[in-house]
C-alpha atoms as a PDB file:
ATOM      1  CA  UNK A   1       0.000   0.000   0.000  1.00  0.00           C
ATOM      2  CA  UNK A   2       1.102   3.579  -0.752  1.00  0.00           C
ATOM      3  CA  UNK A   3      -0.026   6.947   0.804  1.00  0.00           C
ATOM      4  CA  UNK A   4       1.070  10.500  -0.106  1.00  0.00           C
ATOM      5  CA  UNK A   5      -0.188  13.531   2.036  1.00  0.00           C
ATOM      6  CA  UNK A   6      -0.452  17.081   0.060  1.00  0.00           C
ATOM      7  CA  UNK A   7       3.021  17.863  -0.077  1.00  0.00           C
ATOM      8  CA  UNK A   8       4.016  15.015  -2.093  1.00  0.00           C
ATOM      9  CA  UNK A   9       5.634  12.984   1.446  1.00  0.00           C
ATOM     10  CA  UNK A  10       5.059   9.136   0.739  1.00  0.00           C
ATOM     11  CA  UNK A  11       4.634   6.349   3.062  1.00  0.00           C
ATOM     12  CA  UNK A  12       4.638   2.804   1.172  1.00  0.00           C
ATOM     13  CA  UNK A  13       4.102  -0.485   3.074  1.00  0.00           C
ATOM     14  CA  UNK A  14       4.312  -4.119   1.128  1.00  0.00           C
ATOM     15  CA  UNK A  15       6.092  -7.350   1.704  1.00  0.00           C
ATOM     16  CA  UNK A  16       9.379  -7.112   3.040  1.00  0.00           C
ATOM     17  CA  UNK A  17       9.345  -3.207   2.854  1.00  0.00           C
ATOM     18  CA  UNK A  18       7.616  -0.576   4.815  1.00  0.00           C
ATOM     19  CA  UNK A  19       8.909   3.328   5.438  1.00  0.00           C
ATOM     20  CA  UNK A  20       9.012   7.083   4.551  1.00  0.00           C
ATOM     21  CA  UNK A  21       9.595   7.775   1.357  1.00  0.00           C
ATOM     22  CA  UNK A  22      11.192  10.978  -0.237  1.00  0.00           C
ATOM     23  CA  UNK A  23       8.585  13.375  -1.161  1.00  0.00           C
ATOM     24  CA  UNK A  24       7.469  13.468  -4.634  1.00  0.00           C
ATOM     25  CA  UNK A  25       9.549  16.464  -6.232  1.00  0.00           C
ATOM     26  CA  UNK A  26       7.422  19.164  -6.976  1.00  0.00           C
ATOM     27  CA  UNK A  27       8.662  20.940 -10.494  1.00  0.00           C
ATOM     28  CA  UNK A  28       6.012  22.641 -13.066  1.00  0.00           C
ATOM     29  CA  UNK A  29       8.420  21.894 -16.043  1.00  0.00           C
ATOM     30  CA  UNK A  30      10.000  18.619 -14.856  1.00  0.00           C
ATOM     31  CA  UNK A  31       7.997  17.405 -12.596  1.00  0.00           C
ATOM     32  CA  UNK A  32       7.205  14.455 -11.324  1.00  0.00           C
ATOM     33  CA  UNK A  33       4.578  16.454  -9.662  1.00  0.00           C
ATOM     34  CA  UNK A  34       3.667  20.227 -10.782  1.00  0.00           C
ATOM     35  CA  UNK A  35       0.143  20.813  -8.764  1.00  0.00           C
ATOM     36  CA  UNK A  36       0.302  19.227  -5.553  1.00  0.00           C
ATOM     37  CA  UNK A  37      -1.363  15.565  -5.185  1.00  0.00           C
ATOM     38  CA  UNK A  38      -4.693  15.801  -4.299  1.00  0.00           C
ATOM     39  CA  UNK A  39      -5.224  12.059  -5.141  1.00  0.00           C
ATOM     40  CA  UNK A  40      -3.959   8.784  -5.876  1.00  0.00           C
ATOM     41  CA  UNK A  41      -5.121   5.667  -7.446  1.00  0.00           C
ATOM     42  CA  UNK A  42      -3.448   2.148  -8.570  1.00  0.00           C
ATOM     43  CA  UNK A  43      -4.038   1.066 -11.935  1.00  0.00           C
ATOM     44  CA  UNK A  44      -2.740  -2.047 -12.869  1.00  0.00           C
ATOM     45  CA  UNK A  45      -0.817  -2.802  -9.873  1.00  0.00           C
ATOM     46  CA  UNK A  46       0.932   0.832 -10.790  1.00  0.00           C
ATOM     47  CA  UNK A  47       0.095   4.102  -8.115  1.00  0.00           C
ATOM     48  CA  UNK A  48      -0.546   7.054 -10.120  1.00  0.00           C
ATOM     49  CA  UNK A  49      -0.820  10.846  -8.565  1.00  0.00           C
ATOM     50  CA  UNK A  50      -2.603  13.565  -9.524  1.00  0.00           C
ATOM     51  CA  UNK A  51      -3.238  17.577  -8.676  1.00  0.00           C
ATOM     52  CA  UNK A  52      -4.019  20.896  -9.958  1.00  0.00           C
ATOM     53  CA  UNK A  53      -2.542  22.298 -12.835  1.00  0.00           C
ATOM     54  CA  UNK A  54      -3.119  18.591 -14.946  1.00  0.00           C
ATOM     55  CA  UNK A  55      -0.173  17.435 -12.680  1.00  0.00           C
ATOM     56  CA  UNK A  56      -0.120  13.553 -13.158  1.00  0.00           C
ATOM     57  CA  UNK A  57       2.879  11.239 -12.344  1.00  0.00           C
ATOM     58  CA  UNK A  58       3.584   7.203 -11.242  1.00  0.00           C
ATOM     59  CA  UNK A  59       5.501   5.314  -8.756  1.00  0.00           C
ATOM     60  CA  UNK A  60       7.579   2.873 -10.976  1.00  0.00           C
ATOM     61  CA  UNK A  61       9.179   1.758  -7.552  1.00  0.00           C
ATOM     62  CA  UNK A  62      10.754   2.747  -3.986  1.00  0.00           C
ATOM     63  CA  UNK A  63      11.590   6.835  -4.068  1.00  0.00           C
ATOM     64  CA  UNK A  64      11.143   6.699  -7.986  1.00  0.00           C
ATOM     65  CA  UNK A  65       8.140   8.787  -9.143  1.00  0.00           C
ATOM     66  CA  UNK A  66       8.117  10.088 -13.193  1.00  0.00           C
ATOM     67  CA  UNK A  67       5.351  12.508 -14.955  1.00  0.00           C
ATOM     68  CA  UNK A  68       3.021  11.359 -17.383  1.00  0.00           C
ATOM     69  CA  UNK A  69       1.338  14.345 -18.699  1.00  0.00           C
ATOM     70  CA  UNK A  70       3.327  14.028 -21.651  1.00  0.00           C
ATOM     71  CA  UNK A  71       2.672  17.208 -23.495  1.00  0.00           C
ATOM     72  CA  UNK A  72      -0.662  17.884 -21.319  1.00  0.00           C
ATOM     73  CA  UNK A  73      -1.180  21.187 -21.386  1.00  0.00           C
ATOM     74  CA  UNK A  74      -0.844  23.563 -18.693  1.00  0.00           C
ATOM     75  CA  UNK A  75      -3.731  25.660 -18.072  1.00  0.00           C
ATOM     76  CA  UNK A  76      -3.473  28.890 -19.281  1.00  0.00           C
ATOM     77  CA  UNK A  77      -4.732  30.832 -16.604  1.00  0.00           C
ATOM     78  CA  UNK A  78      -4.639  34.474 -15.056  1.00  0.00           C
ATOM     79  CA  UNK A  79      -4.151  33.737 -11.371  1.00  0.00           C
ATOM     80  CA  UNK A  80      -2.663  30.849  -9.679  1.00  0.00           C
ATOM     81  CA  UNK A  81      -6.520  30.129  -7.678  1.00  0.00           C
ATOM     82  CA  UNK A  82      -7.772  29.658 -11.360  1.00  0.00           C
ATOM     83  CA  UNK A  83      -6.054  26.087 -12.472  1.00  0.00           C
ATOM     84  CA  UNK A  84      -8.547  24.664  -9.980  1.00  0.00           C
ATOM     85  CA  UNK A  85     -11.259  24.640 -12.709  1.00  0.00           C
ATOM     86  CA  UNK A  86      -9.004  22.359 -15.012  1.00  0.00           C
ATOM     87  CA  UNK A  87      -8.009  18.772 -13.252  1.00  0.00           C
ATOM     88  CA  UNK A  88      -7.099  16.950 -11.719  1.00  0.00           C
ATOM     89  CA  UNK A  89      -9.010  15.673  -9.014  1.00  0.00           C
ATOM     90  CA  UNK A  90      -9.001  12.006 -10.021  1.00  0.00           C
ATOM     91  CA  UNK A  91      -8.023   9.248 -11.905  1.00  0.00           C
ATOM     92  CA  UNK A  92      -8.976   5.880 -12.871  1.00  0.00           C
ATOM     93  CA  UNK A  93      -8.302   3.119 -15.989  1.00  0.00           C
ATOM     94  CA  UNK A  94      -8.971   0.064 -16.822  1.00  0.00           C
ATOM     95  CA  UNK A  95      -5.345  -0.292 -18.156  1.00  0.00           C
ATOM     96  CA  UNK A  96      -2.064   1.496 -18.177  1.00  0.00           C
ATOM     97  CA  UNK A  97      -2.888   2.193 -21.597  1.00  0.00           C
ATOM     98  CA  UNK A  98      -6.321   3.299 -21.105  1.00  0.00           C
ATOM     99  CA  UNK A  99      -6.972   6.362 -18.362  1.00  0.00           C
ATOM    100  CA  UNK A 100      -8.864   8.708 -17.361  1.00  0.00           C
ATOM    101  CA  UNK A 101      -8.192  11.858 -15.422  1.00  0.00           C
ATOM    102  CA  UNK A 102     -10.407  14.786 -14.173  1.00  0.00           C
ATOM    103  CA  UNK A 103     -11.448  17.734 -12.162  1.00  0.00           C
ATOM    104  CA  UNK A 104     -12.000  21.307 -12.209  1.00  0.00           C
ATOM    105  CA  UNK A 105     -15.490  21.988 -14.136  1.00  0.00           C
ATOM    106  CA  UNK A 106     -15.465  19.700 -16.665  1.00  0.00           C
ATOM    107  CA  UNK A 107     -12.321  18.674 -17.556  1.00  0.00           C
ATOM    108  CA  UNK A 108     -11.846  15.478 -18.693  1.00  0.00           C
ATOM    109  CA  UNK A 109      -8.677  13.615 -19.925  1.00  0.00           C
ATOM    110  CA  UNK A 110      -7.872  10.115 -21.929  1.00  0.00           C
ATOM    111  CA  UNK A 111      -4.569   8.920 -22.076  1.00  0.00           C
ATOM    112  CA  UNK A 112      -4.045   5.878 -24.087  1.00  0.00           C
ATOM    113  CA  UNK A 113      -0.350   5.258 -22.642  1.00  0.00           C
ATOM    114  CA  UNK A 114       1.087   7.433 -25.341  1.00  0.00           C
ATOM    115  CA  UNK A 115      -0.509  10.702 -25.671  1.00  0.00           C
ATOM    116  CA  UNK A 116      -3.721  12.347 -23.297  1.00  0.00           C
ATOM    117  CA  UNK A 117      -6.660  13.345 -25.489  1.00  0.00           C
ATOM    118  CA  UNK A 118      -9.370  16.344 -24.230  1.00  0.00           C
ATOM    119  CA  UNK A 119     -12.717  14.399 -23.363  1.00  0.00           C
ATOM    120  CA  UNK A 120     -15.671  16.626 -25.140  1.00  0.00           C
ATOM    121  CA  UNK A 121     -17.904  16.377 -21.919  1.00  0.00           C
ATOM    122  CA  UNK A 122     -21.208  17.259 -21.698  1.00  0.00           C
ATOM    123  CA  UNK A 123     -21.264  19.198 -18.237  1.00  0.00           C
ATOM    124  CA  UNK A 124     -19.028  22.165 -16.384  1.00  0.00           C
ATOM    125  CA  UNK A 125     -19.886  20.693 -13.213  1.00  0.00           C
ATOM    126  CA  UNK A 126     -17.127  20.385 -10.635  1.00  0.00           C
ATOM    127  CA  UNK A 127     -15.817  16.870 -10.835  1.00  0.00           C
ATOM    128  CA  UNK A 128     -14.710  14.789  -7.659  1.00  0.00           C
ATOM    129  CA  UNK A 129     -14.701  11.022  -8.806  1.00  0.00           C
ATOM    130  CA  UNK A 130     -14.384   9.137 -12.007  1.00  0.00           C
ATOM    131  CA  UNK A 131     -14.713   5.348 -12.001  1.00  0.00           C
ATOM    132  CA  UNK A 132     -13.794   2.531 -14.263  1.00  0.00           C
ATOM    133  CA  UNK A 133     -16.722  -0.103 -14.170  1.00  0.00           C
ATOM    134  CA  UNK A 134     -16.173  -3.517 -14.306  1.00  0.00           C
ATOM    135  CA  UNK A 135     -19.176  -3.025 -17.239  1.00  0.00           C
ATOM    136  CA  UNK A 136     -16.679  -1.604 -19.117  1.00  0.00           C
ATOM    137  CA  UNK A 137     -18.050   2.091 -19.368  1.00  0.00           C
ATOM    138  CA  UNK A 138     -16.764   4.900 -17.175  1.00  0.00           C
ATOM    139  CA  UNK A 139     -18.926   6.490 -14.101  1.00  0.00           C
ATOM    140  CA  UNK A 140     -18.033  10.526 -13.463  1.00  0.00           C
ATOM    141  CA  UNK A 141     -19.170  12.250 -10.658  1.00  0.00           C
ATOM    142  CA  UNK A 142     -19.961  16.147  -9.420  1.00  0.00           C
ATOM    143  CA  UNK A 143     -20.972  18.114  -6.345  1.00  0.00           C
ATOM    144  CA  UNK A 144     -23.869  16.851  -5.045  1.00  0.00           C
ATOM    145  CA  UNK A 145     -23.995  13.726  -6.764  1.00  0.00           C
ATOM    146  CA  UNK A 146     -24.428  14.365 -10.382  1.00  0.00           C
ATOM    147  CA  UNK A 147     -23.542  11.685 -12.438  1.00  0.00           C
ATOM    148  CA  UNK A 148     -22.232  10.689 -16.224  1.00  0.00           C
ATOM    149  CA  UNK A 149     -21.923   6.983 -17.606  1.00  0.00           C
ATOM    150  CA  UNK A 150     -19.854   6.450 -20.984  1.00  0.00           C
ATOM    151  CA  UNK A 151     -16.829   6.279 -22.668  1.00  0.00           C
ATOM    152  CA  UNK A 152     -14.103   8.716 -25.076  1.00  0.00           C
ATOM    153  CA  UNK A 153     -17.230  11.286 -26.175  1.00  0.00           C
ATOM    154  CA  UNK A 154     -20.082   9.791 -25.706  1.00  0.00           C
ATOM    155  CA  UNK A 155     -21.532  10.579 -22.058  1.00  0.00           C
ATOM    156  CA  UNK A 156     -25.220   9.783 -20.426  1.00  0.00           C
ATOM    157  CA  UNK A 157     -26.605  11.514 -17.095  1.00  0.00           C
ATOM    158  CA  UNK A 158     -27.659   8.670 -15.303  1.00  0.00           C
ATOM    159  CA  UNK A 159     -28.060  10.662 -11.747  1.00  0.00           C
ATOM    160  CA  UNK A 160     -29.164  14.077 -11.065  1.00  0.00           C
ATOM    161  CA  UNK A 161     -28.318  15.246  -7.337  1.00  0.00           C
ATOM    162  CA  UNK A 162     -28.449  11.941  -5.146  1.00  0.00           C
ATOM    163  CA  UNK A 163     -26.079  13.523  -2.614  1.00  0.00           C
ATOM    164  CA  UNK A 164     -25.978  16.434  -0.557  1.00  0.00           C
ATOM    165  CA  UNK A 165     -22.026  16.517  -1.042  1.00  0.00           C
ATOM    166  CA  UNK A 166     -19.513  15.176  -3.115  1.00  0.00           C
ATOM    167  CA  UNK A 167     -18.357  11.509  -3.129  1.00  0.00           C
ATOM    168  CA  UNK A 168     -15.016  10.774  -0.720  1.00  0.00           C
ATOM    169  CA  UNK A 169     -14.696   7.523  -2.703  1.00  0.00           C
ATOM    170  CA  UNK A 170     -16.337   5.305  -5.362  1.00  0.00           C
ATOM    171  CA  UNK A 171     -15.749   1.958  -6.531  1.00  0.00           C
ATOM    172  CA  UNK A 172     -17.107  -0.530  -9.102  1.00  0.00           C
ATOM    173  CA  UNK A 173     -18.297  -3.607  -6.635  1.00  0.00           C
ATOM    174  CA  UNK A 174     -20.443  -6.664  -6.876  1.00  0.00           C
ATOM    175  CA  UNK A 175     -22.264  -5.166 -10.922  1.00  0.00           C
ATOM    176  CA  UNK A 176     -22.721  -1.240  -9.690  1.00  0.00           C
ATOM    177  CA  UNK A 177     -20.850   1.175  -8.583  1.00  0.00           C
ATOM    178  CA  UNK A 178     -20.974   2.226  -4.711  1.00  0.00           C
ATOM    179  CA  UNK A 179     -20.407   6.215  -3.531  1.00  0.00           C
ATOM    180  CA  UNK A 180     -19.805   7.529   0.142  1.00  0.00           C
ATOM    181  CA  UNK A 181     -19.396  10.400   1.866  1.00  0.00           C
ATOM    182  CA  UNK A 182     -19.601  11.589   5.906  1.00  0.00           C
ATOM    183  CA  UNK A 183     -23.415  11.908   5.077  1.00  0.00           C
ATOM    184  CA  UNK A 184     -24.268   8.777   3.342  1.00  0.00           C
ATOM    185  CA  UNK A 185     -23.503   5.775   0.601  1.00  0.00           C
ATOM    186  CA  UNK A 186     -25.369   5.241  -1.999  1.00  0.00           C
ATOM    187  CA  UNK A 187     -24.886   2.760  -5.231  1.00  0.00           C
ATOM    188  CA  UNK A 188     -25.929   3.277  -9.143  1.00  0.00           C
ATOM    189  CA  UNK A 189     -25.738   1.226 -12.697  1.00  0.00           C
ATOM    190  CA  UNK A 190     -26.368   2.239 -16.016  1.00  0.00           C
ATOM    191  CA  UNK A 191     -30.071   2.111 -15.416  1.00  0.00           C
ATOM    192  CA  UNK A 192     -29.574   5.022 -12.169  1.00  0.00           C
ATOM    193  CA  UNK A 193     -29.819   4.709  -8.469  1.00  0.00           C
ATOM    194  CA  UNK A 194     -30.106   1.242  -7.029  1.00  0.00           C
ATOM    195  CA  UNK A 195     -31.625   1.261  -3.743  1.00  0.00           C
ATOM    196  CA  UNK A 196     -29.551   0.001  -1.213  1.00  0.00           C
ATOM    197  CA  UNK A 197     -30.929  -2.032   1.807  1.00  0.00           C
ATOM    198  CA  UNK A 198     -28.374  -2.103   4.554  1.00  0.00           C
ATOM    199  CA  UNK A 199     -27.928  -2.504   8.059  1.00  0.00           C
ATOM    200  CA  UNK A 200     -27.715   0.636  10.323  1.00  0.00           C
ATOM    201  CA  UNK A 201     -24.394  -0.262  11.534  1.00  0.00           C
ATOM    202  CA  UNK A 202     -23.104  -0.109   7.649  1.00  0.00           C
ATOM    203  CA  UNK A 203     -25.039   3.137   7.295  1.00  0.00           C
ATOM    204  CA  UNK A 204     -23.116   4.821  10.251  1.00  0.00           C
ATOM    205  CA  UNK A 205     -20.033   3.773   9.096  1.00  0.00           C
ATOM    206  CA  UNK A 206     -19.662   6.102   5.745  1.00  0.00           C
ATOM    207  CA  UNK A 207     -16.989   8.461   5.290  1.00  0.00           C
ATOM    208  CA  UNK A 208     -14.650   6.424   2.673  1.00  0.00           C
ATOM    209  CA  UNK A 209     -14.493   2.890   0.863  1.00  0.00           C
ATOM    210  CA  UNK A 210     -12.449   0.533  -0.897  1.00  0.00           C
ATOM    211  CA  UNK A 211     -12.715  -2.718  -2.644  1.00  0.00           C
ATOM    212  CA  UNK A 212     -10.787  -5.549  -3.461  1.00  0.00           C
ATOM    213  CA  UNK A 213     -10.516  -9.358  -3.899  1.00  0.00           C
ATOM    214  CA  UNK A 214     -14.178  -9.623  -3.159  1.00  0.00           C
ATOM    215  CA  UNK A 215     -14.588  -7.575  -0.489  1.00  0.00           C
ATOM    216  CA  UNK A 216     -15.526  -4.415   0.134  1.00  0.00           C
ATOM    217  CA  UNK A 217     -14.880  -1.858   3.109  1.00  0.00           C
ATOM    218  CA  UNK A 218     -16.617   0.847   4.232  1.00  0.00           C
ATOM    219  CA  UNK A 219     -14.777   3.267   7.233  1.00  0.00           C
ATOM    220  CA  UNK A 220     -15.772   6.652   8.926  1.00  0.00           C
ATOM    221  CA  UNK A 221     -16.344   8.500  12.047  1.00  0.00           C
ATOM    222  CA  UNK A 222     -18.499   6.328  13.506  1.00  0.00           C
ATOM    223  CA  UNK A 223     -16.763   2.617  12.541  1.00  0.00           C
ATOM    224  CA  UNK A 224     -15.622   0.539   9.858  1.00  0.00           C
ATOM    225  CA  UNK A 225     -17.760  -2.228   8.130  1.00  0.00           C
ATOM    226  CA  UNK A 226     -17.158  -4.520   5.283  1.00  0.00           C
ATOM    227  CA  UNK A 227     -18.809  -7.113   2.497  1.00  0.00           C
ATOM    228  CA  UNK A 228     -17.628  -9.855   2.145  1.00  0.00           C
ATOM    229  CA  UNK A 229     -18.851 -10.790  -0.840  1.00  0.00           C
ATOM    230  CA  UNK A 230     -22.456 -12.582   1.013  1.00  0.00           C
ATOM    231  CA  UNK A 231     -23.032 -10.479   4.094  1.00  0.00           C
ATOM    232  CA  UNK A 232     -22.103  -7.678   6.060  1.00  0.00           C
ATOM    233  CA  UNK A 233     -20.111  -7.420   8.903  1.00  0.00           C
ATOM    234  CA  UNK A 234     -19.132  -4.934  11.629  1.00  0.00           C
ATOM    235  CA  UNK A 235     -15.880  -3.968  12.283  1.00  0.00           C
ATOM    236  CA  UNK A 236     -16.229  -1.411  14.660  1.00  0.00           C
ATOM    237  CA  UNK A 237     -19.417   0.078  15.673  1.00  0.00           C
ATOM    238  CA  UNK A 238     -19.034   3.733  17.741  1.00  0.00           C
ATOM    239  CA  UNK A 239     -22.416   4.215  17.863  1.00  0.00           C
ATOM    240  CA  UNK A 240     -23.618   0.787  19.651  1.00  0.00           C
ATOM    241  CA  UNK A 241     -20.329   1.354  22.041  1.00  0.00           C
ATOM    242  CA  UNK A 242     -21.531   4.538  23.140  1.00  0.00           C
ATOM    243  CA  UNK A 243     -25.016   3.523  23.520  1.00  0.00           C
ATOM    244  CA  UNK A 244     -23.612   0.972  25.823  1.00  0.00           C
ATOM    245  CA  UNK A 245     -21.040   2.778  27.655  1.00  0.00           C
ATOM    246  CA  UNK A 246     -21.059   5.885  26.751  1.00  0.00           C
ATOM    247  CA  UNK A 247     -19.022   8.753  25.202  1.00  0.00           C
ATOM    248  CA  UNK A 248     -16.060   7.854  27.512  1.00  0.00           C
ATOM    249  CA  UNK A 249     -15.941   4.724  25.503  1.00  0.00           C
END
């Protein structure tokens, strides 16, 4: 596992290996990193970062990051504030060779491992999330829960304001993709919202969420809970511990 704050510091943990990293050099001609990194994602086993200013770059291994904007164009911008309307805020790909980036109002990136194309997309909202379903289209996502389904130009609304925030997380699990936030989770498909029975203890849980070999996990102020794959399970439930023993627990 990998984790970089804002400033580019990484921490990276796997088998035989765990410690601080040096920070992600922060260059806007060179690079790796030219807009802080306000996210990161693996893709193929491979972390990528990305941050204002169309800043993206990769991990190829211990202390070894490397840009990949590859002639991605700078915003051309009057004031420093304004390259927060043009990406990037997130990333996601099915393959190394086929990725999307976004952020700022509407500004949407393919790279196809050689060169990054401009997405045509159909909205200026401001864009939090973009997901790679396992349905092979990809799932976009605003402020306040607006959402896009579809692939290179072609791009669908398939929800309209099913949040009262923006999405912390979102992941493609078990045929639909699953959104959270401090204030809720929620899951969609091509066809819209899916309506999502779940226990209270998952429901008080929300905050962020990831998925993998099966299972997913769902952590936030008030516990952690996970799928695995059949049912759901607590992992830690704040809210039934302080019912119990109260806030001093």
């Amino acid at each position: 596992s990998v984790s970089v704050d804002g400033s580019g510091q990484v921490f990276a943990k796997a088998k035989g290996y765990t410690g601080v990293e040096t920070a992600i050099e922060y260059d806007e001609k060179k690079g790796p990193q030219r807009g802080g990194v306000l996210n990161i994602h693996a893709i193929d086993g491979v972390v990528y970062g990305v941050g204002w200013g169309r800043s993206v770059c990769k991990r190829e291994g211990p202390n070894h990051w490397v840009p990949v904007w590859n002639k991605l164009p700078i915003p051309k911008v009057k004031s420093r504030p304004g390259r927060r309307d043009y990406g990037f805020q997130t990333i996601d790909g099915f393959s190394g060779s086929d990725i999307y980036a976004a952020g700022g109002q509407g500004d949407v990136w393919h790279y196809d491992g050689k060169a990054w194309k401009q997405i045509s997309f159909p909205s200026n909202m401001r864009i939090y999330n973009v997901c790679c379903g396992g349905d092979g289209f990809v799932y976009i996502a605003g402020h306040g829960g607006e959402v896009f389904r579809g692939r290179g130009d072609k791009w669908t609304k398939i929800c309209d304001g099913i949040a009262a925030y923006w999405f912390k997380d979102m992941v493609w699990y078990q045929d639909k993709v699953w959104a959270t936030n401090d204030y809720g989770i929620c899951a969609f498909n091509e066809k819209g919202e899916h309506k999502l029975d779940l226990p209270d203890f998952v429901r008080s849980s929300t905050g962020y969420m990831a998925q993998g070999d099966g299972v997913l996990v769902i952590a936030g102020m008030y516990g952690a809970s996970m799928h695995d794959g059949k049912e759901w399970k607590s992992l830690v439930d704040l809210v039934a511990l302080y019912k119990k023993y109260g806030r001093e627990a």
